[in-house]
PDB file of N, CA and C in Angstrom:
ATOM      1  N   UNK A   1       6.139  -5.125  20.677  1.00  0.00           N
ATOM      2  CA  UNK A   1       6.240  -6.091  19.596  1.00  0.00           C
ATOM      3  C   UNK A   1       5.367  -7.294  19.941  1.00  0.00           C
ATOM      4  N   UNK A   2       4.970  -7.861  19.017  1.00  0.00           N
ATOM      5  CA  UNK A   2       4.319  -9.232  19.013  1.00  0.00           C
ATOM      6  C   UNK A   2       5.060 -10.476  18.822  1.00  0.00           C
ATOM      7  N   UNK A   3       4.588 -11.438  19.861  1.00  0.00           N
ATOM      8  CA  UNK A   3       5.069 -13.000  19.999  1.00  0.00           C
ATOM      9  C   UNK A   3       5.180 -13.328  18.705  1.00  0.00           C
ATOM     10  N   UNK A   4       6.464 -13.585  17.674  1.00  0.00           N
ATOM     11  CA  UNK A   4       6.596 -14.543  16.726  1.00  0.00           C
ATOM     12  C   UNK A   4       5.749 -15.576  16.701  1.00  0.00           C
ATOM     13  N   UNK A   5       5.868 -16.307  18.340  1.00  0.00           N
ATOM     14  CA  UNK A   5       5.211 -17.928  18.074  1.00  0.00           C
ATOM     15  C   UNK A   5       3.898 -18.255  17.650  1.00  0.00           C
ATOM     16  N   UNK A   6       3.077 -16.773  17.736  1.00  0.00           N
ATOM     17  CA  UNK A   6       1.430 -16.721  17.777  1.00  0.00           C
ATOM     18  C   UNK A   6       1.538 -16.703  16.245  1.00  0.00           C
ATOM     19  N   UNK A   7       0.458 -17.238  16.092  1.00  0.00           N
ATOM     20  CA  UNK A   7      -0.325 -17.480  14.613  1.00  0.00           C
ATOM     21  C   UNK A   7      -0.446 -16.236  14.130  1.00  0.00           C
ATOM     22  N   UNK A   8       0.206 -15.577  12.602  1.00  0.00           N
ATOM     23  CA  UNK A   8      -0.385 -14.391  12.284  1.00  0.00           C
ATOM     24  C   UNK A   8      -1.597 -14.183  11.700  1.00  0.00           C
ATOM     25  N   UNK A   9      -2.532 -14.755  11.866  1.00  0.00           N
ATOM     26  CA  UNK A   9      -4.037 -14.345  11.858  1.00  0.00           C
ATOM     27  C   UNK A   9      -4.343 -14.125  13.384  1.00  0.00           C
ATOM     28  N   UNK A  10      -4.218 -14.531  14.307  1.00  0.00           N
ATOM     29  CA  UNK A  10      -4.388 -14.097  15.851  1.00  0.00           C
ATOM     30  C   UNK A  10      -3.444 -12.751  15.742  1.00  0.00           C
ATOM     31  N   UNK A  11      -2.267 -12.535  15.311  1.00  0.00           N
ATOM     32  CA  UNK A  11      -1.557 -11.190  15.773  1.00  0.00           C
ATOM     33  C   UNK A  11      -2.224 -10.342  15.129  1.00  0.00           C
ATOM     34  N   UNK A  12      -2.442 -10.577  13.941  1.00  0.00           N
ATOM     35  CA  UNK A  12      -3.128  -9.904  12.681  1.00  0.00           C
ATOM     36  C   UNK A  12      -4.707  -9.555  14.090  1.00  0.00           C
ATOM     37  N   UNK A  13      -5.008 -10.200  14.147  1.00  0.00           N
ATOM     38  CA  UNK A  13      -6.325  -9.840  14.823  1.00  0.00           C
ATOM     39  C   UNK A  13      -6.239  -8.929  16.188  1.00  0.00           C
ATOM     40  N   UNK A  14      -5.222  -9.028  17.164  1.00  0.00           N
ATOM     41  CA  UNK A  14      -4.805  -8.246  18.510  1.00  0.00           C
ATOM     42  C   UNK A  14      -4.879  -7.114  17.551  1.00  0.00           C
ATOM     43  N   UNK A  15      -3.814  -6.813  16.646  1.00  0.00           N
ATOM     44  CA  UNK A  15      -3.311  -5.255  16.279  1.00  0.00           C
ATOM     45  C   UNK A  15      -4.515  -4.278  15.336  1.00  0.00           C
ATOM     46  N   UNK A  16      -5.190  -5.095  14.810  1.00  0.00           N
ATOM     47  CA  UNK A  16      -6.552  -4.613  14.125  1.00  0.00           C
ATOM     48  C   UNK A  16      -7.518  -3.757  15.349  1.00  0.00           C
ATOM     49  N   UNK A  17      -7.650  -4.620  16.073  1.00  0.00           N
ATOM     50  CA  UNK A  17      -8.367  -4.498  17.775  1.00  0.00           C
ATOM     51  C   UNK A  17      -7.638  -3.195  18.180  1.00  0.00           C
ATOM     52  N   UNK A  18      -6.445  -3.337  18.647  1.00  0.00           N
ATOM     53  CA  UNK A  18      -6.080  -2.450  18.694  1.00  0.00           C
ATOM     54  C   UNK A  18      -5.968  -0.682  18.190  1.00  0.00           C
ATOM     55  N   UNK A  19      -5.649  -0.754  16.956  1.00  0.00           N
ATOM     56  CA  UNK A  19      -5.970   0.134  16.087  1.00  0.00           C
ATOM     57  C   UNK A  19      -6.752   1.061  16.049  1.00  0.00           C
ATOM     58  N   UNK A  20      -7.942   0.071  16.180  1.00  0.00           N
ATOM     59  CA  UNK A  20      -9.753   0.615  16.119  1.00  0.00           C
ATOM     60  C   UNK A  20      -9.201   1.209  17.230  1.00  0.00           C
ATOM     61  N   UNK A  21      -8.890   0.869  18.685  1.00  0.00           N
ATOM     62  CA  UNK A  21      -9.823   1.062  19.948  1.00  0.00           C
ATOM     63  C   UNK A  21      -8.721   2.782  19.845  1.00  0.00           C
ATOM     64  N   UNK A  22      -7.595   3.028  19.383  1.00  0.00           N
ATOM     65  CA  UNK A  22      -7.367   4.084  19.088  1.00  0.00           C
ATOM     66  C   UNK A  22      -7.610   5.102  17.867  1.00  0.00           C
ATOM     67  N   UNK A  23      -8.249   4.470  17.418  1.00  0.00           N
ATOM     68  CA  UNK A  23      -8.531   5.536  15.936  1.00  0.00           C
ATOM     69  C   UNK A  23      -9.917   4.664  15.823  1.00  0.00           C
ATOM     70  N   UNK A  24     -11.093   5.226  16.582  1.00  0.00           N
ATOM     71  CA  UNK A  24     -12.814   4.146  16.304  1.00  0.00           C
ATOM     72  C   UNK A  24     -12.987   4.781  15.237  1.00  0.00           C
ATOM     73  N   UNK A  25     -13.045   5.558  14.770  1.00  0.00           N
ATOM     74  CA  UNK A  25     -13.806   6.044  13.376  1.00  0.00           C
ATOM     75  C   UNK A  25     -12.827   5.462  12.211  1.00  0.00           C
ATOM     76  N   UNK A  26     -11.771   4.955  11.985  1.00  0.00           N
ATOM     77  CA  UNK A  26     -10.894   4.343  11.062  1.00  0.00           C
ATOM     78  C   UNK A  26     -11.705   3.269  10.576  1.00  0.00           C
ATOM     79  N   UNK A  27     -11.409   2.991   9.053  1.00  0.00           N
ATOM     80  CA  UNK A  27     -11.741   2.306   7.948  1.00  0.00           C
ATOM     81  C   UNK A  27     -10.878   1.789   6.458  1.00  0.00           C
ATOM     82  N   UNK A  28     -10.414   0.753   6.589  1.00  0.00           N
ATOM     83  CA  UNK A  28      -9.998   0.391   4.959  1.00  0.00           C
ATOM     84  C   UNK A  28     -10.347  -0.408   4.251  1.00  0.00           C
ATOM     85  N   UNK A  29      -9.640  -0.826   3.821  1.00  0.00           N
ATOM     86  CA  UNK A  29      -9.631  -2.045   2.767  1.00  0.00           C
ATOM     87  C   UNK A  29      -8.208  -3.173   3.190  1.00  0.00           C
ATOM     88  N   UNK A  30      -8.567  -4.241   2.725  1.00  0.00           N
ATOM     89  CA  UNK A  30      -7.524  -5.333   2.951  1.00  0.00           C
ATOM     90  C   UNK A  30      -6.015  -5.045   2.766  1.00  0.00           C
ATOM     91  N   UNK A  31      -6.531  -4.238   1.549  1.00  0.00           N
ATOM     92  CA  UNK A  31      -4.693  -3.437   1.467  1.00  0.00           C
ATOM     93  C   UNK A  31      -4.180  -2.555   2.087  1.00  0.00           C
ATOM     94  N   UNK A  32      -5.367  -1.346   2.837  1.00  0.00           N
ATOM     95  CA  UNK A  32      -4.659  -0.775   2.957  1.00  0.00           C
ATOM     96  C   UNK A  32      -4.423  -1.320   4.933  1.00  0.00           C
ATOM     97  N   UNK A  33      -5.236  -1.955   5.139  1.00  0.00           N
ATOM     98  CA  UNK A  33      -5.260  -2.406   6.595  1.00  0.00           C
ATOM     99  C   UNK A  33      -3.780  -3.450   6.826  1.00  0.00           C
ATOM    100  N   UNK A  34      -3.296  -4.096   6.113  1.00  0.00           N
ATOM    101  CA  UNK A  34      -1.890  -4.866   5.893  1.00  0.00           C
ATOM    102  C   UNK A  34      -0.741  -3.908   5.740  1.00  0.00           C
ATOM    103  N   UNK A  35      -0.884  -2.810   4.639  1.00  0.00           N
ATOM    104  CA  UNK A  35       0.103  -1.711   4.637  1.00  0.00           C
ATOM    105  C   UNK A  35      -0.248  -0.848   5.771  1.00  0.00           C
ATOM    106  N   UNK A  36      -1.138  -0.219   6.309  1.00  0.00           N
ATOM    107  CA  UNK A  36      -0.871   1.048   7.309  1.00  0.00           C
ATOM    108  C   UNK A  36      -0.739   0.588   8.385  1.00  0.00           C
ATOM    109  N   UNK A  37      -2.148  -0.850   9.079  1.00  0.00           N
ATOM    110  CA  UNK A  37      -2.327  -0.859  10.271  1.00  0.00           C
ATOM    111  C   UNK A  37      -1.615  -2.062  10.548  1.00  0.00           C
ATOM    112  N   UNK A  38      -1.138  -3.315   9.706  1.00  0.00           N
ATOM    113  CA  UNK A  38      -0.636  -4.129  10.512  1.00  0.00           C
ATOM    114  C   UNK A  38       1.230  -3.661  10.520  1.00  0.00           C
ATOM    115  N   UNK A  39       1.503  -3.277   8.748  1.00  0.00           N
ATOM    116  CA  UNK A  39       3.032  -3.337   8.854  1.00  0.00           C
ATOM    117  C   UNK A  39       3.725  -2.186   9.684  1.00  0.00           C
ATOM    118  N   UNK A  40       3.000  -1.353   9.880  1.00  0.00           N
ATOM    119  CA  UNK A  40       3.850  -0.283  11.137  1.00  0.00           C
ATOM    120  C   UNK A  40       3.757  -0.740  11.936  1.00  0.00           C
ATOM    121  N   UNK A  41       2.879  -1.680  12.398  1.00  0.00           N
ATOM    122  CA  UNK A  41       2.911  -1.941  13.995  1.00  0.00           C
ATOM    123  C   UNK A  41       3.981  -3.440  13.389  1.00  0.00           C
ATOM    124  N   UNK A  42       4.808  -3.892  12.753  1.00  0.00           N
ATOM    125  CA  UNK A  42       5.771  -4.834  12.399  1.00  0.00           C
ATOM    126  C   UNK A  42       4.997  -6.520  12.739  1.00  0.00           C
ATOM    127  N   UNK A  43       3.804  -6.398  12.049  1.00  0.00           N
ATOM    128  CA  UNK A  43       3.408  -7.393  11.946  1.00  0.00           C
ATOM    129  C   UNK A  43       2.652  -7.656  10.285  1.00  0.00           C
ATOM    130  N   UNK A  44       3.788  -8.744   9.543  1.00  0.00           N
ATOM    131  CA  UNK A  44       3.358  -9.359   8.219  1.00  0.00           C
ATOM    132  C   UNK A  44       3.108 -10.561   8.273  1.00  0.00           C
ATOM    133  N   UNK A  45       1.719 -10.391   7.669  1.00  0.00           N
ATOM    134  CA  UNK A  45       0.737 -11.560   7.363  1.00  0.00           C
ATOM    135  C   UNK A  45       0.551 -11.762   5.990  1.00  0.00           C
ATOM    136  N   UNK A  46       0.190 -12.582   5.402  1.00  0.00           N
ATOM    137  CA  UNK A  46      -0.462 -13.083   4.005  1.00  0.00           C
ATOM    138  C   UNK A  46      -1.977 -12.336   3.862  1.00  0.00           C
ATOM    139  N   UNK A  47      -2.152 -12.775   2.648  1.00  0.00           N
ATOM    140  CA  UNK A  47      -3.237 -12.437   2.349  1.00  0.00           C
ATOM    141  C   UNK A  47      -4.421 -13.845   2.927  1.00  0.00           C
ATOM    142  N   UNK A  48      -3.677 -14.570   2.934  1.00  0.00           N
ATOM    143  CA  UNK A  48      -4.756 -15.634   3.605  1.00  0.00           C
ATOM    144  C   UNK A  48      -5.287 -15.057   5.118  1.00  0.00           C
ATOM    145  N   UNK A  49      -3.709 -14.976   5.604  1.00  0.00           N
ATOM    146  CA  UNK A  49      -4.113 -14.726   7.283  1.00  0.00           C
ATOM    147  C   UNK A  49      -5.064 -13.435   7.452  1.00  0.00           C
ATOM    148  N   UNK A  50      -4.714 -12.576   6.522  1.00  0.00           N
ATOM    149  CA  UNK A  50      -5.585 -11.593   6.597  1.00  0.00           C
ATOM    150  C   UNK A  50      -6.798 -11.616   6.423  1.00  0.00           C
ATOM    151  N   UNK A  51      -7.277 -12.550   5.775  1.00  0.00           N
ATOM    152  CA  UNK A  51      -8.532 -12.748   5.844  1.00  0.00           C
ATOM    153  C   UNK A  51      -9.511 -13.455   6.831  1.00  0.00           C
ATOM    154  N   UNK A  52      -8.169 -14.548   7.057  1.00  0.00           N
ATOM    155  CA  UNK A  52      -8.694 -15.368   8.533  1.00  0.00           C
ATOM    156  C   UNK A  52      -9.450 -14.390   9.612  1.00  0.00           C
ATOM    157  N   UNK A  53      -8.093 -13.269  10.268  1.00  0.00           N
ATOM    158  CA  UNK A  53      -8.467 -12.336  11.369  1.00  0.00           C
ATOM    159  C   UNK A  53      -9.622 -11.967  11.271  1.00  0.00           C
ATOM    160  N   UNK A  54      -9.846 -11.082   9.327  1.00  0.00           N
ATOM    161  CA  UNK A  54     -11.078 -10.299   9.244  1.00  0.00           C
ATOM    162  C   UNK A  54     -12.701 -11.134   9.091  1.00  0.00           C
ATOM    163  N   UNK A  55     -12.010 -12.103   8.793  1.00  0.00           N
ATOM    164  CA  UNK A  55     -13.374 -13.053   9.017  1.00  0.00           C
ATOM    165  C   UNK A  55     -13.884 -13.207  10.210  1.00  0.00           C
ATOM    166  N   UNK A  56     -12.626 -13.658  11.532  1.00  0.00           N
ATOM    167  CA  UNK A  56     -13.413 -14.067  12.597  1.00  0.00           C
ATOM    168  C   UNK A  56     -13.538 -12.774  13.405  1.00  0.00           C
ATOM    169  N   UNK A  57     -13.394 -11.470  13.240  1.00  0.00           N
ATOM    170  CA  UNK A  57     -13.522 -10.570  13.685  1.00  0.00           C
ATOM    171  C   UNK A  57     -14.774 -10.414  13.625  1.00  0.00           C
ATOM    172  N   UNK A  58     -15.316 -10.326  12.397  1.00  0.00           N
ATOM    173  CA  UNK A  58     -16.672 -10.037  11.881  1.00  0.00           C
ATOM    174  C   UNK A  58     -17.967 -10.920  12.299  1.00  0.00           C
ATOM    175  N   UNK A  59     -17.108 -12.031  12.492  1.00  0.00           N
ATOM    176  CA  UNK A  59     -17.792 -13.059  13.235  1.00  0.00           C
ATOM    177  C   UNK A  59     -17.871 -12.791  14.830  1.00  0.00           C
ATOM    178  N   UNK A  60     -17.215 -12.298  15.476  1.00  0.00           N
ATOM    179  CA  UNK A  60     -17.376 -12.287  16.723  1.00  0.00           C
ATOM    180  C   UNK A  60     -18.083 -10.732  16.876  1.00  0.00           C
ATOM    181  N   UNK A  61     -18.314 -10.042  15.887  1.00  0.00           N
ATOM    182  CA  UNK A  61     -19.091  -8.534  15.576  1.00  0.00           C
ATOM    183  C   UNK A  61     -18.154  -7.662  16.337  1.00  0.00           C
ATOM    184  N   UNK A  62     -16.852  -7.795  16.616  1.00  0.00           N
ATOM    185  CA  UNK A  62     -16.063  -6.968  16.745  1.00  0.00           C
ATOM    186  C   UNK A  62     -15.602  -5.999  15.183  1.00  0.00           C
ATOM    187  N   UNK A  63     -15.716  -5.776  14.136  1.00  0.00           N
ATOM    188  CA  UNK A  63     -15.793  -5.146  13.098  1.00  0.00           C
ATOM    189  C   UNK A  63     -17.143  -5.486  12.047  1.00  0.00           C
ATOM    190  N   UNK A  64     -17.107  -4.913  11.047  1.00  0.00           N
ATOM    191  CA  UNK A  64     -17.907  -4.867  10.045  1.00  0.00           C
ATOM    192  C   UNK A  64     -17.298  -4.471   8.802  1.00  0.00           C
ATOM    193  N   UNK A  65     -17.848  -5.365   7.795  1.00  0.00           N
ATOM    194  CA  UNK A  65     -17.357  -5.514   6.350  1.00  0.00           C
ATOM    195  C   UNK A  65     -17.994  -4.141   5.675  1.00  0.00           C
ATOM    196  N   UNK A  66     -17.752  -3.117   5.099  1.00  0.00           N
ATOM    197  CA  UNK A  66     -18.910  -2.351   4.028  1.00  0.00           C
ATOM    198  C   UNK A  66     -18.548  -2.619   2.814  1.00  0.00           C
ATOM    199  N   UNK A  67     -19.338  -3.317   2.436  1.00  0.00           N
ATOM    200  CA  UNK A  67     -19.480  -3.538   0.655  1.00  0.00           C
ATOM    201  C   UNK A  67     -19.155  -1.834  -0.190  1.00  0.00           C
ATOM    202  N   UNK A  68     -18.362  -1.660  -1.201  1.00  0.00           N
ATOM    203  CA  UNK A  68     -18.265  -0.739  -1.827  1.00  0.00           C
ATOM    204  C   UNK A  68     -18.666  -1.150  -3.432  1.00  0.00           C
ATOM    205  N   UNK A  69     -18.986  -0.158  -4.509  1.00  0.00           N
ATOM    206  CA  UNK A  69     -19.314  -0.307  -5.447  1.00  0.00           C
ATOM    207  C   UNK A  69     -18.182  -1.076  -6.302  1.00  0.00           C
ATOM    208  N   UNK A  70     -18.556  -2.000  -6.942  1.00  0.00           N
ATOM    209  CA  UNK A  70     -17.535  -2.995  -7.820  1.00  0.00           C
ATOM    210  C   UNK A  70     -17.042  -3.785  -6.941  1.00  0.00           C
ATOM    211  N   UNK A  71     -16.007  -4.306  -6.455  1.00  0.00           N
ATOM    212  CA  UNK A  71     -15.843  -5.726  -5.705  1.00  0.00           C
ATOM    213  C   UNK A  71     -15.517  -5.186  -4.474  1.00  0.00           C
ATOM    214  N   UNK A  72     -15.191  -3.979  -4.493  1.00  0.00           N
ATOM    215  CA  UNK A  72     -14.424  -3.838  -2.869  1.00  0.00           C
ATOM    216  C   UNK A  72     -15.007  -3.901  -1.623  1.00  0.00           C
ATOM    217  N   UNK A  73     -14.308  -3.473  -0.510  1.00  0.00           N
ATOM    218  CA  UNK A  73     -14.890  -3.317   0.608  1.00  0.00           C
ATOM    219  C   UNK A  73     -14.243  -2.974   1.430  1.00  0.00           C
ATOM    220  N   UNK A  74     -14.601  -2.064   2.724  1.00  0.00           N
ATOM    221  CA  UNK A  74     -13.867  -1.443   3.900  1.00  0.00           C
ATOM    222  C   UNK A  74     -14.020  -2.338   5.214  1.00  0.00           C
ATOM    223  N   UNK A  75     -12.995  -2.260   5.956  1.00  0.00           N
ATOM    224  CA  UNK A  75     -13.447  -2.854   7.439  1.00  0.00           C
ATOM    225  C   UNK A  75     -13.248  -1.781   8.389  1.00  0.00           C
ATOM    226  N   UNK A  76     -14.539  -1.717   9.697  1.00  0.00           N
ATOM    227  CA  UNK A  76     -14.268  -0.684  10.078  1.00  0.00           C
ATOM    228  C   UNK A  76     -14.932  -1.479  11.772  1.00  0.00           C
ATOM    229  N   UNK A  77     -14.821  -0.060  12.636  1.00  0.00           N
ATOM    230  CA  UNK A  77     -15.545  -1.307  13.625  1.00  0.00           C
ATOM    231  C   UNK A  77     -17.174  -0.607  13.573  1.00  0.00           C
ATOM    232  N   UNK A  78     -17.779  -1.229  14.685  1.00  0.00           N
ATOM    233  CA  UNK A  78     -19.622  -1.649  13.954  1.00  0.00           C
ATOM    234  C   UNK A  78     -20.308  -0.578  14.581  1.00  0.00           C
ATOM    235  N   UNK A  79     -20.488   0.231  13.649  1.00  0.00           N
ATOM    236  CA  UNK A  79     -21.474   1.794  14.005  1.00  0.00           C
ATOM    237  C   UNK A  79     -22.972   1.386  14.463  1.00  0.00           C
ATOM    238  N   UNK A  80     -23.296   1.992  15.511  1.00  0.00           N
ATOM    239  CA  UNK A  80     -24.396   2.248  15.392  1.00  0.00           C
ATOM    240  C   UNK A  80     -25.936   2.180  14.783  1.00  0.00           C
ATOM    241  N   UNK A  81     -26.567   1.381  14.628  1.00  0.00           N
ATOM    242  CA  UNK A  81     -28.053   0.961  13.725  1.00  0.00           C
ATOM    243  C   UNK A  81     -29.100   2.268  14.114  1.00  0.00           C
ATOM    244  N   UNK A  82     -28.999   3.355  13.320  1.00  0.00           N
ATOM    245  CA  UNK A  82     -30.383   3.879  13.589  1.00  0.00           C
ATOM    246  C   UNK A  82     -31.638   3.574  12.545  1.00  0.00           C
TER     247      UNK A  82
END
């Protein structure tokens, strides 16, 4: 389980990390990354915090955003450039 006292955009961010480093080829979307990957592991965040994590994740190039057709987008972690 995760420290209550920690900020849930930091927990939000450990269990994302996590996730990946067991499932690297995994990919969602904001929803479904809050429903599959954070709330089984019993960590609820907002939609704010969720964005916090995935922002500074992306920022530190520990994941990557993929734009999908119409507004969406997946987060996944950062493949390969050939």
């Amino acid at each position: 389980m995760h420290d209550a006292a920690e900020p849930g955009w930091r927990q939000a961010q450990q269990v994302i990390l996590d996730y990946l480093a067991r499932h690297p080829l995994a990919a969602d979307s904001e929803q479904g990354i809050a429903q599959w990957w954070l709330a089984t592991a019993g960590v609820l965040v907002t939609a704010d915090e969720l964005q916090q994590a995935l922002d500074a994740l992306q920022q530190q190039g520990r994941i990557e955003r993929v734009p999908l057709p119409g507004d969406g987008a997946i987060y996944r972690a950062p493949r390969p450039r050939h």
